[in-house]
Protein backbone atom coordinates (compact mmCIF):
# COMPACT_ATOMS: atom_id res chain seq x y z
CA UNK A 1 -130.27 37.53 80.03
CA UNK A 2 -133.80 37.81 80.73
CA UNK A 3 -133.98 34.01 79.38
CA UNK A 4 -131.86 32.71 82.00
CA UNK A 5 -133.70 34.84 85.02
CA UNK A 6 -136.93 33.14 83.52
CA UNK A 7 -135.19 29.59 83.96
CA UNK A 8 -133.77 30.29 86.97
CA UNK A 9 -137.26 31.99 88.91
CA UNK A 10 -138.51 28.50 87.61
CA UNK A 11 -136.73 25.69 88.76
CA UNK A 12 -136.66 27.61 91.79
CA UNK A 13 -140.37 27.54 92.23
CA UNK A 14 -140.47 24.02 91.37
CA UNK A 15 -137.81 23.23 94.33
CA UNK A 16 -139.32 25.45 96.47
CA UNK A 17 -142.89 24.05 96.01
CA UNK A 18 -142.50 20.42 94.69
CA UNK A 19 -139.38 19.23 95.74
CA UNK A 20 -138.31 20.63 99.28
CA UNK A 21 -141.27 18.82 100.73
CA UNK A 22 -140.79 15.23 99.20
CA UNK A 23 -137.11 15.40 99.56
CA UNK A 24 -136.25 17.02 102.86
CA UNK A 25 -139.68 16.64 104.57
CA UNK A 26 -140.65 20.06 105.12
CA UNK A 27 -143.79 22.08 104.54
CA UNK A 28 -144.51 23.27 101.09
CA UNK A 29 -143.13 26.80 100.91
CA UNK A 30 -145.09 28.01 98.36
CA UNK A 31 -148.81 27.82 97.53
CA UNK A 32 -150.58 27.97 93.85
CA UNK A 33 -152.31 31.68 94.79
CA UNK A 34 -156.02 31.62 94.00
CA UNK A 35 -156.95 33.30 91.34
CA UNK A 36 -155.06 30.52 89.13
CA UNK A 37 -156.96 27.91 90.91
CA UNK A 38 -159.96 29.78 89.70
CA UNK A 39 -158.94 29.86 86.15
CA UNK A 40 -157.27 26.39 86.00
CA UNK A 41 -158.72 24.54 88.38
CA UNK A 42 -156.64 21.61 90.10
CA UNK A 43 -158.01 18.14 88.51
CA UNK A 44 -157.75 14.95 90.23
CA UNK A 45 -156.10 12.22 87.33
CA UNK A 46 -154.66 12.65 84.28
CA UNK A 47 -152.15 15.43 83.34
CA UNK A 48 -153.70 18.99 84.38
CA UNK A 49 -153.69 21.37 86.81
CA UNK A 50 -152.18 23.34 89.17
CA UNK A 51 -150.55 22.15 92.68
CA UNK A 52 -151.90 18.80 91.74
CA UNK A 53 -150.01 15.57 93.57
CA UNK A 54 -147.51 13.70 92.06
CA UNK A 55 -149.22 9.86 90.96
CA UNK A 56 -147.41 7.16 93.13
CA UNK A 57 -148.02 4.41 91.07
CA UNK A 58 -144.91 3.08 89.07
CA UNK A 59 -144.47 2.85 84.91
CA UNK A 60 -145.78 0.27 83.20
CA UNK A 61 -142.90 -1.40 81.47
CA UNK A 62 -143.12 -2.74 77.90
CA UNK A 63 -142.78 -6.27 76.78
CA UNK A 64 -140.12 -7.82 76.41
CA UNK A 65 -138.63 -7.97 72.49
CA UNK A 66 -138.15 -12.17 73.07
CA UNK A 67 -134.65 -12.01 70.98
CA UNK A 68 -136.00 -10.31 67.77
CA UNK A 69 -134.39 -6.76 68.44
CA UNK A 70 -136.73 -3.77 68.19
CA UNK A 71 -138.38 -6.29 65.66
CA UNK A 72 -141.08 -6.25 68.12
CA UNK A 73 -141.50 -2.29 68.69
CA UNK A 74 -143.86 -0.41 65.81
CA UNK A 75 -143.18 -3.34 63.08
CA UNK A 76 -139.38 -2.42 62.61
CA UNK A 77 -136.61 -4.96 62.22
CA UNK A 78 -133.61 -2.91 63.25
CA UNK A 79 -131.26 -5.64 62.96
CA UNK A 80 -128.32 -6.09 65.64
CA UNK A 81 -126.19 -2.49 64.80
CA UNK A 82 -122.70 -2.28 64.41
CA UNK A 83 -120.43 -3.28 67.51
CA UNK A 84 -117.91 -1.00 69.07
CA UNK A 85 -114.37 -2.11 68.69
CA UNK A 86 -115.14 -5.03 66.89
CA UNK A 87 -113.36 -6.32 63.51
């Protein structure tokens, strides 16, 4: 039981102080307090932090596999798999 509370109090802090802003334009309800800021202080770039912005910029997307499969992707040659329904 004390599993699920643990899950639940989560996602609702991340609602409440991620995605309630971006998604219905309000205020961010919730702040990071301070003394966690002092231990782990926010960083600008990378993947760290506390109360840290989300990065705008989209994915880069991998190349394309130019009719070889997954032949491209780590040096494997997959081949083509076995079709659904077919004979």
């Amino acid at each position: 039981m004390s599993e699920l509370i643990g899950i639940l109090v989560g996602h609702l802090y991340v609602f409440l102080k991620f995605h309630y802003s971006e998604q219905y334009g309000g205020a961010p309800l919730l702040s990071t307090p301070s003394f966690l800021e002092n231990i782990f202080p926010p960083t600008q770039g990378g993947v760290a932090g506390f109360g840290g912005t989300v990065p705008t910029a989209p994915r880069p997307t991998a190349p394309a596999a130019e009719g070889r499969g997954f032949a491209g992707m780590r040096g494997h040659s997959w081949g083509r798999g076995q079709q659904l329904g077919g004979t």
